[in-house]
Protein backbone atom coordinates (compact mmCIF):
# COMPACT_ATOMS: atom_id res chain seq x y z
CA UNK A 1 0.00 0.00 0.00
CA UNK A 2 1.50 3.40 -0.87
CA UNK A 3 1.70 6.30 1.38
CA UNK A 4 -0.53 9.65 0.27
CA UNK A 5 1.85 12.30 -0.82
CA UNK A 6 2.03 15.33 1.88
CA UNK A 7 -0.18 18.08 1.03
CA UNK A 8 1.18 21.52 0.10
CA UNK A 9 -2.56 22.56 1.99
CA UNK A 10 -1.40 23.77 5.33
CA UNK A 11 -4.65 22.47 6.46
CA UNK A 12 -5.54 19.28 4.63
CA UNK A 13 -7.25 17.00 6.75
CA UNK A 14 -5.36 14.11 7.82
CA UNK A 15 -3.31 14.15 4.79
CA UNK A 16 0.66 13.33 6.04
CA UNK A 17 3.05 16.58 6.33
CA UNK A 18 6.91 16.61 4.60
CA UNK A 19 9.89 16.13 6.69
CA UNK A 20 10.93 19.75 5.50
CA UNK A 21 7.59 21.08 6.68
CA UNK A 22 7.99 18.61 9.88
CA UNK A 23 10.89 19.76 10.60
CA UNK A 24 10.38 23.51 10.25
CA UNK A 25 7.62 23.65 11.78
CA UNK A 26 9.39 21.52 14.95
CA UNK A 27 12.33 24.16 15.15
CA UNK A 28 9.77 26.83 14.51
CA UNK A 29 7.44 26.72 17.70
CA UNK A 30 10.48 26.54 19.65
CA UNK A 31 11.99 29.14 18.16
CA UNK A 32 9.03 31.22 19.02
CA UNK A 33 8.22 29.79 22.77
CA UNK A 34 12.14 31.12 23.80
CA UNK A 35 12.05 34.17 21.62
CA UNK A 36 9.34 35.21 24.09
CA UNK A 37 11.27 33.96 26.96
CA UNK A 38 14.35 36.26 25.85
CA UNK A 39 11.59 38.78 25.21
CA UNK A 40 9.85 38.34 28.48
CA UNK A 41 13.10 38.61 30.32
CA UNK A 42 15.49 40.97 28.99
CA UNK A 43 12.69 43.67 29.24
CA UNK A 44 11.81 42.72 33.09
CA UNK A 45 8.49 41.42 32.29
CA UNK A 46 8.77 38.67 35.08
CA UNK A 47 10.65 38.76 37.99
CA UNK A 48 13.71 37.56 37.02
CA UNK A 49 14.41 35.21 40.82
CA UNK A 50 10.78 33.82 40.03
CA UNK A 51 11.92 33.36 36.08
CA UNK A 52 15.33 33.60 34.93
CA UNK A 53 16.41 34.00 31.45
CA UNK A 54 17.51 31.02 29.14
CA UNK A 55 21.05 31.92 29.64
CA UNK A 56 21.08 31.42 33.14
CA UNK A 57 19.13 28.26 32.59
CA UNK A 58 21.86 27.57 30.64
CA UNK A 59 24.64 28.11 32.79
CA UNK A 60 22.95 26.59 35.31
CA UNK A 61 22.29 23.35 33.51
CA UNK A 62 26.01 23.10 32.34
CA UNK A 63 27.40 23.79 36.01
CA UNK A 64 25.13 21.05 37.25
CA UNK A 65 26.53 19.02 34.82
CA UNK A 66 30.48 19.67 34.82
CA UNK A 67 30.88 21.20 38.62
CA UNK A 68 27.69 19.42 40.42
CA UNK A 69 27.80 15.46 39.67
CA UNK A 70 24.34 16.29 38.46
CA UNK A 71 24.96 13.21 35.94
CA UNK A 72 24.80 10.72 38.37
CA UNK A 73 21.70 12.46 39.38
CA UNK A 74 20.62 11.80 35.69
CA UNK A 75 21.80 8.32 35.50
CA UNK A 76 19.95 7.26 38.79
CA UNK A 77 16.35 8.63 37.81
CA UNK A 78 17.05 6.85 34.12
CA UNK A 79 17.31 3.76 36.08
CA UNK A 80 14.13 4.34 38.40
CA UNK A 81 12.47 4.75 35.55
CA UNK A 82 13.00 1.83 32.81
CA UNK A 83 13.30 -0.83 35.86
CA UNK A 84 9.88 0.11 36.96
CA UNK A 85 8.48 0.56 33.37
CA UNK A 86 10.40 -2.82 32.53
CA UNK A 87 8.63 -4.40 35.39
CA UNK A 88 5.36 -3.32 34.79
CA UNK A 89 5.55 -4.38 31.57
CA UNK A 90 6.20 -7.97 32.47
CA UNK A 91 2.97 -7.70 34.71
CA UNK A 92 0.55 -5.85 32.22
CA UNK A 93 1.29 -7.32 28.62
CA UNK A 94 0.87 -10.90 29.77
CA UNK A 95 -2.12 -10.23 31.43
CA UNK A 96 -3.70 -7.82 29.03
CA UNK A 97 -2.98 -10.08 26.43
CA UNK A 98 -4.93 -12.65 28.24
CA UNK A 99 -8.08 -10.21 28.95
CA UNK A 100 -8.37 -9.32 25.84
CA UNK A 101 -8.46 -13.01 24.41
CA UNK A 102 -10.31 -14.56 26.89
CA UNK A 103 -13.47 -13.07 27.99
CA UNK A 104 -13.46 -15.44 31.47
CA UNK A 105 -9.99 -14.02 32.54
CA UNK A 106 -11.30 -9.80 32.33
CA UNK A 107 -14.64 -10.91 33.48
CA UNK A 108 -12.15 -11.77 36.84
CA UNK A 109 -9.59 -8.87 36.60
CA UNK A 110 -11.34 -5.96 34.54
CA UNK A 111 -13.59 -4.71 37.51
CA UNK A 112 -10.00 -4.79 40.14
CA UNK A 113 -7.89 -2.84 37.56
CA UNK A 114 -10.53 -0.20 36.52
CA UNK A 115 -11.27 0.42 40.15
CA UNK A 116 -7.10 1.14 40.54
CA UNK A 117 -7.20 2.92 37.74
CA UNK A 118 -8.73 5.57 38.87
CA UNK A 119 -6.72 5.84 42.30
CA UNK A 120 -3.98 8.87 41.94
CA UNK A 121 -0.72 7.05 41.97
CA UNK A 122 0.68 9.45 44.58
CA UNK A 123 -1.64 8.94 47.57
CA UNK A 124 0.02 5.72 47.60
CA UNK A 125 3.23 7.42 49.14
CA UNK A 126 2.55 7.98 52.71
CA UNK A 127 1.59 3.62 52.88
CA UNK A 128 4.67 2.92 50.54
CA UNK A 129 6.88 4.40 52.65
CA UNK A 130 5.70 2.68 55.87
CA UNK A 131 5.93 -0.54 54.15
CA UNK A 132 9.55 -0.08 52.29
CA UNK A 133 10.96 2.76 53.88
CA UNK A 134 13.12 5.59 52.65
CA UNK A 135 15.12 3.60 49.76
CA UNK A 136 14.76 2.61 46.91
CA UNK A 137 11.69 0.38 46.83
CA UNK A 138 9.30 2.74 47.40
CA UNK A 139 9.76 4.87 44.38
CA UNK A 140 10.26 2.03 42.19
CA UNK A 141 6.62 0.75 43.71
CA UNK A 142 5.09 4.18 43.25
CA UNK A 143 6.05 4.06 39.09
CA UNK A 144 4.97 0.72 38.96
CA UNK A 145 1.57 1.59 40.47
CA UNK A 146 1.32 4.86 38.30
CA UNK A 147 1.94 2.87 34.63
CA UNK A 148 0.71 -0.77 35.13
CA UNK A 149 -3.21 -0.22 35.46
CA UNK A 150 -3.43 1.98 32.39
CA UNK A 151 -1.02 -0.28 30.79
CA UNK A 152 -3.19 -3.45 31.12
CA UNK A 153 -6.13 -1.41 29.67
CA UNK A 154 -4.41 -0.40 26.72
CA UNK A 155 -2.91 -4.39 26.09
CA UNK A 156 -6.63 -5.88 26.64
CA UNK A 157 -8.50 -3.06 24.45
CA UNK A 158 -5.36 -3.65 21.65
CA UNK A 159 -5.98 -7.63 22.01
CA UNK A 160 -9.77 -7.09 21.60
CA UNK A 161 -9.52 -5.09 18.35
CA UNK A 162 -7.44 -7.90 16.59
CA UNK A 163 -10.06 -8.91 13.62
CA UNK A 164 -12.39 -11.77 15.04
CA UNK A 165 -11.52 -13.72 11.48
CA UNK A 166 -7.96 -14.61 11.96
CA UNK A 167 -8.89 -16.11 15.38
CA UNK A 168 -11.80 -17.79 14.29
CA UNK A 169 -9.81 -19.30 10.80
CA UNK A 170 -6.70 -20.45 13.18
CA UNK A 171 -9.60 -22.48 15.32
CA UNK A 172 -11.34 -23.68 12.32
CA UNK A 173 -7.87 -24.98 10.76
CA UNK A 174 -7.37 -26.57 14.40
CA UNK A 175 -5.16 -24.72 15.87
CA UNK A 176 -4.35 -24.90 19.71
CA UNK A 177 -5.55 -21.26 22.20
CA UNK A 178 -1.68 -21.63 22.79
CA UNK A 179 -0.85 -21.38 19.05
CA UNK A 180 -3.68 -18.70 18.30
CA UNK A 181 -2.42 -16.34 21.00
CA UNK A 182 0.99 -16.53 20.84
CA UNK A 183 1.43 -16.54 16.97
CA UNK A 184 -2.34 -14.88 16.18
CA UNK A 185 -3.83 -12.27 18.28
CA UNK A 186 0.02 -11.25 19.82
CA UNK A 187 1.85 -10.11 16.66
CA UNK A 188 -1.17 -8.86 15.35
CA UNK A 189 -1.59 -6.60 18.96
CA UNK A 190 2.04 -5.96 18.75
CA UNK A 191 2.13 -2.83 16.77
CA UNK A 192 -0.50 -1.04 19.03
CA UNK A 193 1.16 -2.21 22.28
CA UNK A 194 4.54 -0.76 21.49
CA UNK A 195 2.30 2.40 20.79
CA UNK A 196 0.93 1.70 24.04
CA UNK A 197 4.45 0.93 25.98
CA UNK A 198 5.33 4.68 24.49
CA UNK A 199 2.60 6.27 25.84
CA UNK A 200 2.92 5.00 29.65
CA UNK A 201 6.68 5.31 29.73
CA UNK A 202 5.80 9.49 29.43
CA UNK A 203 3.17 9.14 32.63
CA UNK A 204 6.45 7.42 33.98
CA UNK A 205 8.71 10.20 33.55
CA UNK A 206 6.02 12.40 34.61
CA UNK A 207 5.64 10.49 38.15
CA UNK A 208 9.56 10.77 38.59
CA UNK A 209 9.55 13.97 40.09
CA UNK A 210 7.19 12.89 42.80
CA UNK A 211 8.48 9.70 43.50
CA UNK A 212 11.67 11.35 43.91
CA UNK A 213 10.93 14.64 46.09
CA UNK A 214 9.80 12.50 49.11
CA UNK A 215 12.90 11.19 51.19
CA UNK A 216 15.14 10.83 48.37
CA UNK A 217 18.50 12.51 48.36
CA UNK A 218 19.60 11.44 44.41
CA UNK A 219 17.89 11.90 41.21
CA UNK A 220 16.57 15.16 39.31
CA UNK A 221 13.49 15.14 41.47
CA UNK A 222 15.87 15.35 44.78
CA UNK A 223 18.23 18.00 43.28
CA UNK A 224 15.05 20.27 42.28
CA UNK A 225 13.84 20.73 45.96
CA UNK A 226 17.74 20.87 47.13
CA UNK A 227 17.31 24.08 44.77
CA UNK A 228 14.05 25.21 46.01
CA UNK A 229 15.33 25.40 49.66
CA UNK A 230 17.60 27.94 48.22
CA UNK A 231 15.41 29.60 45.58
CA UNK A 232 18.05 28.41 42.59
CA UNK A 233 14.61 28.35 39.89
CA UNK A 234 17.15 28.53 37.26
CA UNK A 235 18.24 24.87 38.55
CA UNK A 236 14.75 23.85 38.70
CA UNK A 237 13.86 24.77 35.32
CA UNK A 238 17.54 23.28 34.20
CA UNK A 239 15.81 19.95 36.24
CA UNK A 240 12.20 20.08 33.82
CA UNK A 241 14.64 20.62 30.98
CA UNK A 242 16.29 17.65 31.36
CA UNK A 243 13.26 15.70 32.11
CA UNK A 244 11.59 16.55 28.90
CA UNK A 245 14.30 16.14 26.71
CA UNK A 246 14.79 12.78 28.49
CA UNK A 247 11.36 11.89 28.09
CA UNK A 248 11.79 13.18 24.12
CA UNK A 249 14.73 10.91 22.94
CA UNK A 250 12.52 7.61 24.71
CA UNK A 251 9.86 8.96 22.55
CA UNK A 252 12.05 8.94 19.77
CA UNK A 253 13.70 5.74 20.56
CA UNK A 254 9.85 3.89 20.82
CA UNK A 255 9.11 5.78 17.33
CA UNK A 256 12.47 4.14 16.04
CA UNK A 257 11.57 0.73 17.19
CA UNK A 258 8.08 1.37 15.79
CA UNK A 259 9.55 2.05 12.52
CA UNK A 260 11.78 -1.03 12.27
CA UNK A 261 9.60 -3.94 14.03
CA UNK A 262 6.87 -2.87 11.76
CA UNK A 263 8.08 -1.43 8.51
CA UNK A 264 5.01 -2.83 6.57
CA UNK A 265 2.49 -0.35 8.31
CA UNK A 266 1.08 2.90 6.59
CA UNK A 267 0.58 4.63 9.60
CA UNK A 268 3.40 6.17 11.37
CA UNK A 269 3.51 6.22 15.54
């Protein structure tokens, strides 16, 4: 199936956008949001304590990283994150997969993970940290909890919109439930579930912050309120900074692995 050529309508519905526009556009909207920030600063719009200018961002963000050890900070919350995604994968895909196939297994777990699913992963913190402690457990438990009930959603809906005729053909040609989910409704899932792992690994990096502000002494989250004790904003804003780009290159990497594992699709992730 061949791709529809991009548009040259700035506004054609749904019709795919060139990687010159892409890209342009991309560099453009940032270009704009820290024009104004330049703007906004140089001509004491904002209180420069309360918002300081890029530069000082800047400066702050490389002195963190050549003078602070602020890497090791970096390195540590990297970790927290993709061993509590990695293990909440492990949990959710399996059992997703299973919901989604077989209508006995959600009619037992459905009702249990939509009633989590709707509990705010943080109120969790105060019991997590009388069960674990201070170290490490507790945050890793807290980014588990926050991914792994929308993650199971996502797996079962993705399983149950695999076409009911593939299924139904494998049975008719006699093959085993073992053989139709693990070489039938899986790969066919696949593609949506890797979209899936993408989206929960950002409500990951978006829960690192808490996890790491409570009784934590390492990781971005811990140096941010170290610099709010001493009103250092540029230091916090160098700590979202990192965080998003952080969270923008796993984005990328997901789209990447998108890309190769299923070069055959139209769509693009």
């Amino acid at each position: 199936m061949q791709r529809s050529k991009p548009s040259r309508n700035f506004f054609a519905v749904r019709s795919p956008v060139g990687r010159v526009q892409g890209i342009i556009s991309a560099i453009g909207i940032w270009a704009v949001f820290f024009g104004f920030w330049i703007l906004a600063t140089s001509l004491g719009w904002v209180n420069d304590l309360l918002v300081p200018s890029p530069q000082k961002v800047l400066a702050a963000t490389f002195d963190l990283f050549v003078n602070r050890g602020f890497s090791s900070d970096v390195l540590i919350s990297v970790w927290r994150v993709f061993i509590s995604f990695a293990m909440a994968c492990a949990v959710a895909i399996p059992l997703g997969v299973a919901m989604g196939t077989f209508p006995s297994i959600a009619a037992i777990f459905a009702p249990f993970v939509s009633a989590w699913r709707y509990l705010p992963a943080p109120s969790f913190i105060p019991i997590l940290l009388m069960w674990f402690g201070t170290g490490e457990a507790p945050k890793l438990a807290l980014l588990f909890i926050g991914v792994i009930f929308f993650l199971i959603t996502l797996v079962m809906d993705h399983t149950k919109n695999v076409r009911k005729e593939l299924v139904e053909t494998a049975l008719t040609l006699g093959a085993s439930r073992y053989v139709v989910v693990l070489k039938i409704v899986f790969p066919a899932a696949l593609p949506d579930i890797v979209t899936a792992m993408r989206q929960m690994l950002a409500m990951a990096w978006t829960y690192l912050v808490i996890a790491e502000i409570v009784a934590s002494t390492t990781g971005i989250g811990a140096m941010m309120m170290r610099a709010r004790r001493f009103l250092k904003t540029d230091e916090i804003l160098s700590g979202i900074i990192v965080i998003g780009v952080l969270g923008l290159l796993t984005d990328l990497l997901f789209r990447v692995l998108h890309r190769r594992m299923f070069p055959y699709l139209e769509v693009k992730h």
